[in-house]
Structure formats: structure tokens, C-alpha cells
N, C-alpha and C. Protein backbone atom coordinates (compact mmCIF):
# COMPACT_ATOMS: atom_id res chain seq x y z
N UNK A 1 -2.06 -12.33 -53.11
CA UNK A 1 -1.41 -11.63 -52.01
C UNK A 1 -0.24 -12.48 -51.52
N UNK A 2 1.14 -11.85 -51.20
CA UNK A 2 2.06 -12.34 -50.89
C UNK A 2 2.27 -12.09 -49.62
N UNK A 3 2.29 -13.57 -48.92
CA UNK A 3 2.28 -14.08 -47.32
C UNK A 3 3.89 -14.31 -46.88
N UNK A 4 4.28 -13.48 -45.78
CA UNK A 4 5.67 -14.21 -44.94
C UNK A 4 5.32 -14.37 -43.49
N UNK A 5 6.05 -15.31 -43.62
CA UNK A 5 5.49 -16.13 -41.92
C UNK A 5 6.63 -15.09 -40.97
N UNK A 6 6.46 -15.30 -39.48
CA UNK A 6 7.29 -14.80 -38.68
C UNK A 6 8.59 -15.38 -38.70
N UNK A 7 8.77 -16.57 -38.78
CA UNK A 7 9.77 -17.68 -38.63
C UNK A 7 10.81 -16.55 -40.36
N UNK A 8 10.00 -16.56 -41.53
CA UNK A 8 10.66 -15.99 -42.27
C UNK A 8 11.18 -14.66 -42.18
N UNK A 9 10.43 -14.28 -41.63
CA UNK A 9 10.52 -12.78 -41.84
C UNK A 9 12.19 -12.68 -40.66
N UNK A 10 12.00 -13.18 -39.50
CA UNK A 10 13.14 -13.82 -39.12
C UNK A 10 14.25 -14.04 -39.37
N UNK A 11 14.54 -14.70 -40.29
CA UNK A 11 15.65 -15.97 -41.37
C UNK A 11 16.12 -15.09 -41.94
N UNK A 12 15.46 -13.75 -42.66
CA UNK A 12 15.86 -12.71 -43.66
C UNK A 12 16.61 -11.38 -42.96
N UNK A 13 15.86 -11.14 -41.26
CA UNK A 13 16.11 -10.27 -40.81
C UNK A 13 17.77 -10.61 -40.20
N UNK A 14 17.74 -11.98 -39.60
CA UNK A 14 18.94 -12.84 -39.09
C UNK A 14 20.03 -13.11 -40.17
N UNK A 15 19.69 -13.04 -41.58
CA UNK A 15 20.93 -13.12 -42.35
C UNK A 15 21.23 -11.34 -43.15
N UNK A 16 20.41 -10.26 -42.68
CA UNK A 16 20.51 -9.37 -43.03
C UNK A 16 20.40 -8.76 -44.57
N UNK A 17 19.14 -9.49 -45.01
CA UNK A 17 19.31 -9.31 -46.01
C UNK A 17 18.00 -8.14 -46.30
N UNK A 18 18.10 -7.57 -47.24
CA UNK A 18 17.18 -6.15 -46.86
C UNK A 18 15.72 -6.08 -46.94
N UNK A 19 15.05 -5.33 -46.27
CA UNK A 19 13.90 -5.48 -45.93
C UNK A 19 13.23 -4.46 -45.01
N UNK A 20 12.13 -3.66 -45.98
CA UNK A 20 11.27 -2.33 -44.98
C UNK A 20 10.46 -3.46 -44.06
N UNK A 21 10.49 -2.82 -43.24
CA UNK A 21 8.88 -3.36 -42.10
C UNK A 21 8.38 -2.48 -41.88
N UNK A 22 7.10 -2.44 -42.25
CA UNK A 22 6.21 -1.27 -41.99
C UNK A 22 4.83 -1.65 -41.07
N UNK A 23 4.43 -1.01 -39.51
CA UNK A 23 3.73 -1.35 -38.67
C UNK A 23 2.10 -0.41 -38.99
N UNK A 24 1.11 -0.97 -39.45
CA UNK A 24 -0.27 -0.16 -39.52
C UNK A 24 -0.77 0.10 -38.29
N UNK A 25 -0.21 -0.09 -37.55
CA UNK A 25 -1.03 0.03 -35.93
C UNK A 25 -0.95 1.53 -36.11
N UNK A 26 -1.97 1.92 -35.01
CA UNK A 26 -1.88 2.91 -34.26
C UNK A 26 -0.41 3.29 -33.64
N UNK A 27 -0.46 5.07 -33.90
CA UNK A 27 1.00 5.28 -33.14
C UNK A 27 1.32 4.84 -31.08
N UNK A 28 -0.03 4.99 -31.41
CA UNK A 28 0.79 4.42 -29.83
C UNK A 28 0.54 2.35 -29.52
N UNK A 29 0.07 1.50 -30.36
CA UNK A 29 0.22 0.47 -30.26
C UNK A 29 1.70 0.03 -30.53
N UNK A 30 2.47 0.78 -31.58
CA UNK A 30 3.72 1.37 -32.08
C UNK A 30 4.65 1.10 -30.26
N UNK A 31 4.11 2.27 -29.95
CA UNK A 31 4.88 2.69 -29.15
C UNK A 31 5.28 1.77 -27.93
N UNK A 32 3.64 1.14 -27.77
CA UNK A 32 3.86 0.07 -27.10
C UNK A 32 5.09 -1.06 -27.11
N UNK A 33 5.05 -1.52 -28.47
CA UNK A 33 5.86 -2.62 -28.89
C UNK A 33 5.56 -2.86 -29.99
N UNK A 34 6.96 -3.10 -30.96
CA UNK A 34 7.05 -3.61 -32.66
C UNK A 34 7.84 -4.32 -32.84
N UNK A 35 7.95 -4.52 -33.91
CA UNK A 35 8.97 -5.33 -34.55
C UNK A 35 10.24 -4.37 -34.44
N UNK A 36 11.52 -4.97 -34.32
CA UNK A 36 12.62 -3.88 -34.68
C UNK A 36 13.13 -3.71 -35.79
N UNK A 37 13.23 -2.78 -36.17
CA UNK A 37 13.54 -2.09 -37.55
C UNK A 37 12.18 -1.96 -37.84
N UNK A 38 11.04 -1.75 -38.01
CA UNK A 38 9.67 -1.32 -38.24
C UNK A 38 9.48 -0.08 -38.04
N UNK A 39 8.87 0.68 -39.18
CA UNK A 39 8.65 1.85 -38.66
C UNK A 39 7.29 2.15 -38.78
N UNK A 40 6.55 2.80 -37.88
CA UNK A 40 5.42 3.55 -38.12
C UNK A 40 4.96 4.45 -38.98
N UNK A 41 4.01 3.50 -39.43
CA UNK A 41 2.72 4.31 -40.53
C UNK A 41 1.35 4.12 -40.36
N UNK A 42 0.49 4.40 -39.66
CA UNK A 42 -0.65 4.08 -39.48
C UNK A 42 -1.51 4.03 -40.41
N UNK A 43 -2.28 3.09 -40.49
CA UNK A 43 -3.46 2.80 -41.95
C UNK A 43 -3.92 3.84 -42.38
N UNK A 44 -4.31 4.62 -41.63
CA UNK A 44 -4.96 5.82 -41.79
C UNK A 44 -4.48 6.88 -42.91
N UNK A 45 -2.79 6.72 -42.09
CA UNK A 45 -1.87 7.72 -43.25
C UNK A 45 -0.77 7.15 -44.01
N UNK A 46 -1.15 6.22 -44.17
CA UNK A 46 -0.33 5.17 -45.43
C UNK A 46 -0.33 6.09 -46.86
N UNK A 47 -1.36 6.35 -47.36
CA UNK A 47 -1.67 7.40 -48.16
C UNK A 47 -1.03 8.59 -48.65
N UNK A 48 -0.43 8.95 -47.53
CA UNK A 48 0.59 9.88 -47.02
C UNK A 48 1.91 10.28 -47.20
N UNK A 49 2.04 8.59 -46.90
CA UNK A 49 3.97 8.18 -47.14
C UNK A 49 4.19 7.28 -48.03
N UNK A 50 3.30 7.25 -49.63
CA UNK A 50 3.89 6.78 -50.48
C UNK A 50 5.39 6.59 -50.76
N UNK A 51 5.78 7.78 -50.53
CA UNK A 51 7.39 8.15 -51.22
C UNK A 51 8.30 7.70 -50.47
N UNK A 52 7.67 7.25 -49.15
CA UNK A 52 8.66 6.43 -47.96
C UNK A 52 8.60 4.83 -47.94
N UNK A 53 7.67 3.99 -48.60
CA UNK A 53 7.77 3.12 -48.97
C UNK A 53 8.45 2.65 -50.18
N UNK A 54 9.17 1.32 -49.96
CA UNK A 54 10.56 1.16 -50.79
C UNK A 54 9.97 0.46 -51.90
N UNK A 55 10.03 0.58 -53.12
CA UNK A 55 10.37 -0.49 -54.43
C UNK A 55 10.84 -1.19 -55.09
N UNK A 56 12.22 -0.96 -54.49
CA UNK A 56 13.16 -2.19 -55.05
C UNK A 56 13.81 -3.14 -53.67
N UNK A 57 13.19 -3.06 -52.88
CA UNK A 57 13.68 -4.25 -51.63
C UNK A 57 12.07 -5.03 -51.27
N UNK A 58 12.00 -5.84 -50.71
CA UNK A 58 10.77 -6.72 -50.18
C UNK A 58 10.39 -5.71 -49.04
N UNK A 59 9.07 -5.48 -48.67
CA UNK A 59 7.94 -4.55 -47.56
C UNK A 59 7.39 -5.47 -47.33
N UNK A 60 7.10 -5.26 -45.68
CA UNK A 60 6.78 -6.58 -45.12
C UNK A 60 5.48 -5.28 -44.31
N UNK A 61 4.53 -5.63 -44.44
CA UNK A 61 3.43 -4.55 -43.76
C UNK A 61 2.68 -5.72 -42.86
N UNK A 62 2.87 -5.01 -41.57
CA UNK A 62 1.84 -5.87 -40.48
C UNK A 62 0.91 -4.90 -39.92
N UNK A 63 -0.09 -5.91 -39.38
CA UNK A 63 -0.99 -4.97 -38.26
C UNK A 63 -0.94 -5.92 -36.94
N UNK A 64 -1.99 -5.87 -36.34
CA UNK A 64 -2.14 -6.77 -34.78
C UNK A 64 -1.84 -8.14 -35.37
N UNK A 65 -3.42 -8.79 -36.14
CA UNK A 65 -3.11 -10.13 -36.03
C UNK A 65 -3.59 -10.87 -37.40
N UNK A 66 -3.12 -9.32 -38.79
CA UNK A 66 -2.94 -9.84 -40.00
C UNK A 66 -4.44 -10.20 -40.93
N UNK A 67 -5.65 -8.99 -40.20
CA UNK A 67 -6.49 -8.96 -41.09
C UNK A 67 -6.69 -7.65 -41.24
N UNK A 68 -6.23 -6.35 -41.04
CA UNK A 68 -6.20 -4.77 -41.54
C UNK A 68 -5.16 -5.08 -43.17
N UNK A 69 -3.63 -5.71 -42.71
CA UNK A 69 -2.89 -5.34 -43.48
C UNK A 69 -3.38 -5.88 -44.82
N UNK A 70 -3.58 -7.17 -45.31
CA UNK A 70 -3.49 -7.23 -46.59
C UNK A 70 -5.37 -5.81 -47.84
N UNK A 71 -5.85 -5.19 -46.75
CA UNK A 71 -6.55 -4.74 -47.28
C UNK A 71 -5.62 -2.80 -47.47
N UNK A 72 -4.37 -2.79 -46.67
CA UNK A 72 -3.25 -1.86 -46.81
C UNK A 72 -3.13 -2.09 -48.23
N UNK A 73 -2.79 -3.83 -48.41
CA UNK A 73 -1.64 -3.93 -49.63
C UNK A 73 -2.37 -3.71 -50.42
N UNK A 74 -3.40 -4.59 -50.56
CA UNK A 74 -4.26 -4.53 -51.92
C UNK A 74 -4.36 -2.16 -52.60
N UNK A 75 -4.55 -1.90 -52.00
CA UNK A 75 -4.60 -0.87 -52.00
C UNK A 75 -3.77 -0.24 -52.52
N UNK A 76 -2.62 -0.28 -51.79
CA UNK A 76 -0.85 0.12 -52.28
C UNK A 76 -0.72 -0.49 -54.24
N UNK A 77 -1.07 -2.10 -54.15
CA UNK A 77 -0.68 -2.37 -55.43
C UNK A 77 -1.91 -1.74 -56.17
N UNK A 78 -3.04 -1.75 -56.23
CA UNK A 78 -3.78 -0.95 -57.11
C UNK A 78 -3.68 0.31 -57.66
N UNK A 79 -3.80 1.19 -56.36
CA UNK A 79 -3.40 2.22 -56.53
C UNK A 79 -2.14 2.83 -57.14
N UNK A 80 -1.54 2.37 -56.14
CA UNK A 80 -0.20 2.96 -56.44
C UNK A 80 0.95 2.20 -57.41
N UNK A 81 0.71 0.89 -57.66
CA UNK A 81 1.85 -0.27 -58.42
C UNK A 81 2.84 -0.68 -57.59
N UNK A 82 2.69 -1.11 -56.36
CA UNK A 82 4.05 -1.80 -55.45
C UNK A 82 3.58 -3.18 -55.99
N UNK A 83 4.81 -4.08 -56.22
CA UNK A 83 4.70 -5.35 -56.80
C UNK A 83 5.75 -5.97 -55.36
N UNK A 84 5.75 -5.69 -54.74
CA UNK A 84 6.93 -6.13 -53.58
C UNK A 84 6.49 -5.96 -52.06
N UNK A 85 5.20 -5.96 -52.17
CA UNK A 85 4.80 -6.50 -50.86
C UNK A 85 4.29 -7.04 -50.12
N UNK A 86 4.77 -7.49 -48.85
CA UNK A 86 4.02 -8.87 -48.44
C UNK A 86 3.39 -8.77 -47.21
N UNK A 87 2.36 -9.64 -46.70
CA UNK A 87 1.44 -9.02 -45.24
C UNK A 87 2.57 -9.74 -44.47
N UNK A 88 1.97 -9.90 -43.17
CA UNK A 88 2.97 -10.65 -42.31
C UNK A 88 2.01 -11.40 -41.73
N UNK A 89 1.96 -12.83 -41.88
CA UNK A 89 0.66 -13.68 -41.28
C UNK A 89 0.72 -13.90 -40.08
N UNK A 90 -0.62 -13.24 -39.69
CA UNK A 90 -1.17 -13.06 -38.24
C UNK A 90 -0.62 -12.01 -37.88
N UNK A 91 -0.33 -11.36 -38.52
CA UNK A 91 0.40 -9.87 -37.58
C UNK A 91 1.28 -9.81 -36.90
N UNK A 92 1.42 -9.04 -36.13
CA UNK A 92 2.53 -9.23 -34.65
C UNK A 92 2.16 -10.05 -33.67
N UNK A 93 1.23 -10.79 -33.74
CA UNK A 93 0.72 -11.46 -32.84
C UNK A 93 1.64 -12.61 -32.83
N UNK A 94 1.39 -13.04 -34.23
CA UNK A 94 2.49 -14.52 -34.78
C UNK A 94 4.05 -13.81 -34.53
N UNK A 95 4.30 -12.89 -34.58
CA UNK A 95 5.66 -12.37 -34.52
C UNK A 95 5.83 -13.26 -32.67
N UNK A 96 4.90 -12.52 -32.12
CA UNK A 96 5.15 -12.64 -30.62
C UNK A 96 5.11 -14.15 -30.30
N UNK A 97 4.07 -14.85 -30.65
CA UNK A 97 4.18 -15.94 -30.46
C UNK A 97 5.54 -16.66 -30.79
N UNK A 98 5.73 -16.46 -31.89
CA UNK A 98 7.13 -17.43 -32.54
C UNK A 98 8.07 -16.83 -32.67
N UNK A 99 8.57 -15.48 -32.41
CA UNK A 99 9.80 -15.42 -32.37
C UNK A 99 10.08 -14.24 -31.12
N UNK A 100 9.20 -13.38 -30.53
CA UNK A 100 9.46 -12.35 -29.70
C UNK A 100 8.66 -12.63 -28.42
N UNK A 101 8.81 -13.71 -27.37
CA UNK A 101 7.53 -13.71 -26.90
C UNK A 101 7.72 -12.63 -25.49
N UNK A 102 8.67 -11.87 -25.74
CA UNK A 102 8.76 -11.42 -24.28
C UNK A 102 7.61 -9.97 -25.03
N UNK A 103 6.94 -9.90 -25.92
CA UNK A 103 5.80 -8.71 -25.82
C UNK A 103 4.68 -9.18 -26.09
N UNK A 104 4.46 -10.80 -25.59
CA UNK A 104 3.22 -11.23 -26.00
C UNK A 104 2.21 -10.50 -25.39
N UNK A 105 2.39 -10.35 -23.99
CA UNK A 105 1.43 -9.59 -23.29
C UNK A 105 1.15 -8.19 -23.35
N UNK A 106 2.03 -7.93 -24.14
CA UNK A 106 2.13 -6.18 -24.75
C UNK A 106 0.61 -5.77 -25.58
N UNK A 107 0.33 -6.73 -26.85
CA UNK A 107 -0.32 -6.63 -28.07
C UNK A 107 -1.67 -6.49 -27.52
């Protein structure tokens, strides 16, 4: 399983280099607060929006605090053959901590 830290996920988003973020939360944990540029897909209906997940750029799939998602990925690459995606360690939690902390108290 392929791990990016917040600090990275960061570095990539800050030099603009391309990259889906995809949030497993619930739509309204979503709504609460995400990452920006993240879009909502809930675990539930991941299933769903195969055809909206990308294959030729890096997918960065989070949940809260990075133990839902890599059982997303595993899934995605079995099933389906994504070779390009990575959890986000600790979830948004680590997001908040280290790089967003004004929604720490959001999560």
C-alpha cells in the first residue's frame, strides 16, 4: 500500500502538480470540512464512481484518521486495477494537525 504524508501531499498540492483527492467520509463530514480540491465519495458509493476516479494522475483517498481508507484502496486495486493510489496517513486528522489546523476542531 502506497502511503503520502500530509506535509507531502502539501509540497505536490503547493507546486501544483496534479493530483485527485478523494474524501470517504460521510457527505456531511464532507461538508463539515476537507481538504481543498477533494471531492466527495463516500465508502459506501465508491463502487459507484469508478469512472470518476483518475488513472493516469496520483489519487490520494482519505478518511478521518486513515484506517477506512487503505481497505477503499485495496479494493479499488483488486477489483478494479488502479495502480496509482495512495491513502493519506492518518487521514484528515494528520492533514489538520500539520498543515490545516484551523479545522482541527471540525473532525
Amino acid at each position: 500500500m502506497k502511503m503520502i504524508s500530509a506535509r507531502q501531499l502539501k509540497e505536490k498540492l503547493d507546486k501544483g502538480e496534479p493530483v485527485q483527492i478523494i474524501d470517504i467520509r460521510s457527505s456531511i463530514d464532507y461538508e463539515i470540512c476537507h481538504i481543498k480540491k477533494a471531492v466527495s465519495m463516500p465508502n459506501s458509493k465508491i463502487g459507484d464512481n469508478i469512472d470518476k476516479i483518475a488513472r493516469d494522475i496520483p489519487v490520494v483517498i482519505y478518511c478521518k484518521y486513515g484506517i477506512k481508507s487503505p481497505t477503499a484502496i485495496k479494493h479499488l486495486e483488486m477489483e478494479h486495477g488502479f495502480r496509482n493510489l495512495y491513502t493519506l496517513e492518518n487521514g484528515i486528522y494528520d492533514w489538520a494537525k500539520e498543515v490545516e489546523r484551523s479545522i482541527l476542531n471540525l473532525i
